[in-house]
N, C-alpha and C. Protein backbone atom coordinates (compact mmCIF):
# COMPACT_ATOMS: atom_id res chain seq x y z
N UNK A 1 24.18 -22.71 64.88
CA UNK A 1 24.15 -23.64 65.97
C UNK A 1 24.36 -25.04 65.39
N UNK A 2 25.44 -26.32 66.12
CA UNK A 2 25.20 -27.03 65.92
C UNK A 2 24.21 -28.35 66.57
N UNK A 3 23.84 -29.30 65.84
CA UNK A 3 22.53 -29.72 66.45
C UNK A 3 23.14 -31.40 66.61
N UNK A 4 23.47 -32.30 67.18
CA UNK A 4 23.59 -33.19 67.40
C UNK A 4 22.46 -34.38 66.92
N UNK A 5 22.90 -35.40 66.07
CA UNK A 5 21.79 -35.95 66.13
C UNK A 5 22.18 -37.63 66.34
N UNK A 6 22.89 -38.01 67.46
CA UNK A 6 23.57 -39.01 67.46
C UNK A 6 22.47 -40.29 68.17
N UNK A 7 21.60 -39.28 69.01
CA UNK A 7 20.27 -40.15 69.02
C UNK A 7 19.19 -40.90 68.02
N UNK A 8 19.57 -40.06 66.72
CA UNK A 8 18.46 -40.92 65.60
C UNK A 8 19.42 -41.41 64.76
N UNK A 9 20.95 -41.95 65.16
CA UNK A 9 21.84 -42.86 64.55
C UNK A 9 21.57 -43.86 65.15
N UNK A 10 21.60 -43.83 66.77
CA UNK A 10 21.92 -45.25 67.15
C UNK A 10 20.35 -45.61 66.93
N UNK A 11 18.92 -44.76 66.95
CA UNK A 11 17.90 -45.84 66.91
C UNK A 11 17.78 -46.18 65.78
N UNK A 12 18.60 -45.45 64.74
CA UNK A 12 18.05 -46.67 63.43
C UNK A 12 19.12 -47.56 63.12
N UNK A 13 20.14 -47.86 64.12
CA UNK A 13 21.38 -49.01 64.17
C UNK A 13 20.51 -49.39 65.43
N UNK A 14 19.46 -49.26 66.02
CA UNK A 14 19.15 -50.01 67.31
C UNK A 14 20.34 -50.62 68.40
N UNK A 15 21.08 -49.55 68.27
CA UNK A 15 22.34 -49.69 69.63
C UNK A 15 21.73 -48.93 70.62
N UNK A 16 21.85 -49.24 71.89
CA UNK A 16 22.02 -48.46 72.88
C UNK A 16 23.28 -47.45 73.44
N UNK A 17 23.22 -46.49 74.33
CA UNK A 17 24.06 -46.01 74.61
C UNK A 17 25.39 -46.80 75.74
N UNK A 18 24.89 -48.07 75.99
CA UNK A 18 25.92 -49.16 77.13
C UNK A 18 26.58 -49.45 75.59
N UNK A 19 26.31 -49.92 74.79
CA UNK A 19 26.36 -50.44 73.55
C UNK A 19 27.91 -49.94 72.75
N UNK A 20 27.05 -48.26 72.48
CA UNK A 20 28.06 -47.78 71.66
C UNK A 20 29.12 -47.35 72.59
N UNK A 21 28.86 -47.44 73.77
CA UNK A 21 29.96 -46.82 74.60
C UNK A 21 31.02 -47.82 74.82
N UNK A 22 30.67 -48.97 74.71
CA UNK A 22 31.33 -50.31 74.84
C UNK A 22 32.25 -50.28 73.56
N UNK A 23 31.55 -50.22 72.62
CA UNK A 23 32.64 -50.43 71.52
C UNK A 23 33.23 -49.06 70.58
N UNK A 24 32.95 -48.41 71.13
CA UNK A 24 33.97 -46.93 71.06
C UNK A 24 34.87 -46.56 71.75
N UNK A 25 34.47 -47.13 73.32
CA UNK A 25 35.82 -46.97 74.03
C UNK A 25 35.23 -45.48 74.96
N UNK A 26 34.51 -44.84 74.99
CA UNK A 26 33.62 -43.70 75.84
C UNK A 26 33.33 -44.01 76.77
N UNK A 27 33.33 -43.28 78.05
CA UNK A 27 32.28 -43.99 79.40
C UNK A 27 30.39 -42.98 78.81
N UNK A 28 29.82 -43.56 79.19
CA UNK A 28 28.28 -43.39 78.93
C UNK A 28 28.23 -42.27 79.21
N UNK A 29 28.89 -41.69 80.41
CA UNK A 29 28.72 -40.16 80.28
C UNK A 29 29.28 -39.25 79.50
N UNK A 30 30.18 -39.38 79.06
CA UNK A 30 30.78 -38.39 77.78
C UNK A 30 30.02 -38.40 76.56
N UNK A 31 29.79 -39.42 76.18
CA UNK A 31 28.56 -39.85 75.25
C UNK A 31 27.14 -39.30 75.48
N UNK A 32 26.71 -39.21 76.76
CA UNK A 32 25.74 -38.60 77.01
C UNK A 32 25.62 -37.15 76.65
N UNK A 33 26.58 -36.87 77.28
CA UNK A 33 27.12 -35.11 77.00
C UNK A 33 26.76 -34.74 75.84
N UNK A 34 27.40 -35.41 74.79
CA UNK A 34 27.42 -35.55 73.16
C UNK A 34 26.52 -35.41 72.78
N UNK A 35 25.47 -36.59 73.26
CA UNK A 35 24.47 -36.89 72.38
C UNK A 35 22.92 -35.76 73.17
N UNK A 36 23.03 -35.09 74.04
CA UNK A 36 22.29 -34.45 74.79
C UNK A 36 22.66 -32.96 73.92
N UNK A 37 23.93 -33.07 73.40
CA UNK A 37 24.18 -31.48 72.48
C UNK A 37 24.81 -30.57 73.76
N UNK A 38 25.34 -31.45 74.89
CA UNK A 38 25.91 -30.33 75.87
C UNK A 38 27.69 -30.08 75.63
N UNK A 39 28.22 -30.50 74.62
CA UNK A 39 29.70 -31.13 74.92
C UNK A 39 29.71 -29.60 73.91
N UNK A 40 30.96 -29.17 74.49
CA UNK A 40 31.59 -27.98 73.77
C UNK A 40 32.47 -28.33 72.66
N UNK A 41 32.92 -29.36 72.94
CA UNK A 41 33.91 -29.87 71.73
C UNK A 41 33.68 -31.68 71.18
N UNK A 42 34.59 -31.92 70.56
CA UNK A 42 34.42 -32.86 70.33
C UNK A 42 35.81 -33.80 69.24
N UNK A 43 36.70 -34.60 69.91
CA UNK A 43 37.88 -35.01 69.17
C UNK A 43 37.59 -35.54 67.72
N UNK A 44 38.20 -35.59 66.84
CA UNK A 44 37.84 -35.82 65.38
C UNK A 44 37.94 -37.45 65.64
N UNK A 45 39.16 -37.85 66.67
CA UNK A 45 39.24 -39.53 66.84
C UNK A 45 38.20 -39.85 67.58
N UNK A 46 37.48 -39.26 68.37
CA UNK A 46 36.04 -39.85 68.33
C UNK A 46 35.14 -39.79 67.53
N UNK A 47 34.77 -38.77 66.92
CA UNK A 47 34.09 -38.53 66.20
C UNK A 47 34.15 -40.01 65.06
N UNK A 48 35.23 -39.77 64.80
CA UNK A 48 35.55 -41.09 63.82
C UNK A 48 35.23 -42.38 64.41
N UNK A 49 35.59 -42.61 65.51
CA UNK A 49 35.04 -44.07 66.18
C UNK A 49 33.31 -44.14 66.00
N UNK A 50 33.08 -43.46 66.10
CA UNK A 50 31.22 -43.60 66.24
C UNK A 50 30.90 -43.69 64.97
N UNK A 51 31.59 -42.77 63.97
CA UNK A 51 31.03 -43.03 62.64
C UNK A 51 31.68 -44.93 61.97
N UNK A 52 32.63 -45.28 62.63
CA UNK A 52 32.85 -46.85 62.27
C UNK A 52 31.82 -47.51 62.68
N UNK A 53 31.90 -47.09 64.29
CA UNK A 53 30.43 -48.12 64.77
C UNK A 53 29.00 -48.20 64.55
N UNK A 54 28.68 -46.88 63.89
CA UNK A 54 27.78 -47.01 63.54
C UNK A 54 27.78 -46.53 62.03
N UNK A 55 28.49 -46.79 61.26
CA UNK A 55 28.82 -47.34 59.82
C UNK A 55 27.71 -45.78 58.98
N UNK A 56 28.52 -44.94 59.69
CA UNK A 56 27.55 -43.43 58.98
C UNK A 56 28.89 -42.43 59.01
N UNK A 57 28.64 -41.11 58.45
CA UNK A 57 29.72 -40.34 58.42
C UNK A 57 29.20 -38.87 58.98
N UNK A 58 30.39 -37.97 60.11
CA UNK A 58 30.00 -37.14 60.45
C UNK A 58 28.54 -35.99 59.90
N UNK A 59 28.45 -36.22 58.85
CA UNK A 59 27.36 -35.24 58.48
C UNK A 59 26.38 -35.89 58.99
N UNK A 60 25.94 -37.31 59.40
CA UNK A 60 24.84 -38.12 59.68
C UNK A 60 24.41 -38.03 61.43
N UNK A 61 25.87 -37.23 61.97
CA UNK A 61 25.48 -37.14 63.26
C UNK A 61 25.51 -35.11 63.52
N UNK A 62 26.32 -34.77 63.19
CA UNK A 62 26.66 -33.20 63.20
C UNK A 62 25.65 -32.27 62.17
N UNK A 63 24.80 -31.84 62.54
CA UNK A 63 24.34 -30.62 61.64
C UNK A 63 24.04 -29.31 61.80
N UNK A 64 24.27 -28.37 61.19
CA UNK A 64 24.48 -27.13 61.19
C UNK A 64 22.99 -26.11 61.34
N UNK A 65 22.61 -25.30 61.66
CA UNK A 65 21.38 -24.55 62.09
C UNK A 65 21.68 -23.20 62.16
N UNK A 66 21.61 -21.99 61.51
CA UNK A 66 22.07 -20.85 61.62
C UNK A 66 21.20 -20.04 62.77
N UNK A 67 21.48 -19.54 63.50
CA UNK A 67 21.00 -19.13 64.49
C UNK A 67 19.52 -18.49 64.12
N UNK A 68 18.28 -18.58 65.07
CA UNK A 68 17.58 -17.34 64.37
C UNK A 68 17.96 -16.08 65.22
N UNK A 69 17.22 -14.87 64.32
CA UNK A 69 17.48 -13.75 64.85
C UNK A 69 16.63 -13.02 65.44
């Protein structure tokens, strides 16, 4: 499973989600999606915008969880 953790990026960049959505170029709800762990996919050119704006790299928001059984 992957586990989203784009919520304990922006609070330790203390952005909000009006914030990063503003300067990524996202409406708040796609972002929401994201950061809630509901989005099925996810473009690598976003992915990359968020890691500029908030000056971290995909592993800092994306992490991996092997299912239990």
């Amino acid at each position: 499973m992957i586990i989203v953790n784009l919520d304990v990026m922006m609070a330790r960049r203390k952005m909000s989600l009006n914030e990063l959505s503003e300067r990524v170029g996202i409406t708040v709800a796609n972002l929401s999606i994201l950061k809630t762990g509901k989005a099925k996919a996810v473009r690598f050119s976003t992915l990359g915008a968020i890691c500029r704006v908030l000056d971290c790299t995909p592993g800092d928001i994306l992490e991996y969880r092997p299912d239990e059984e």
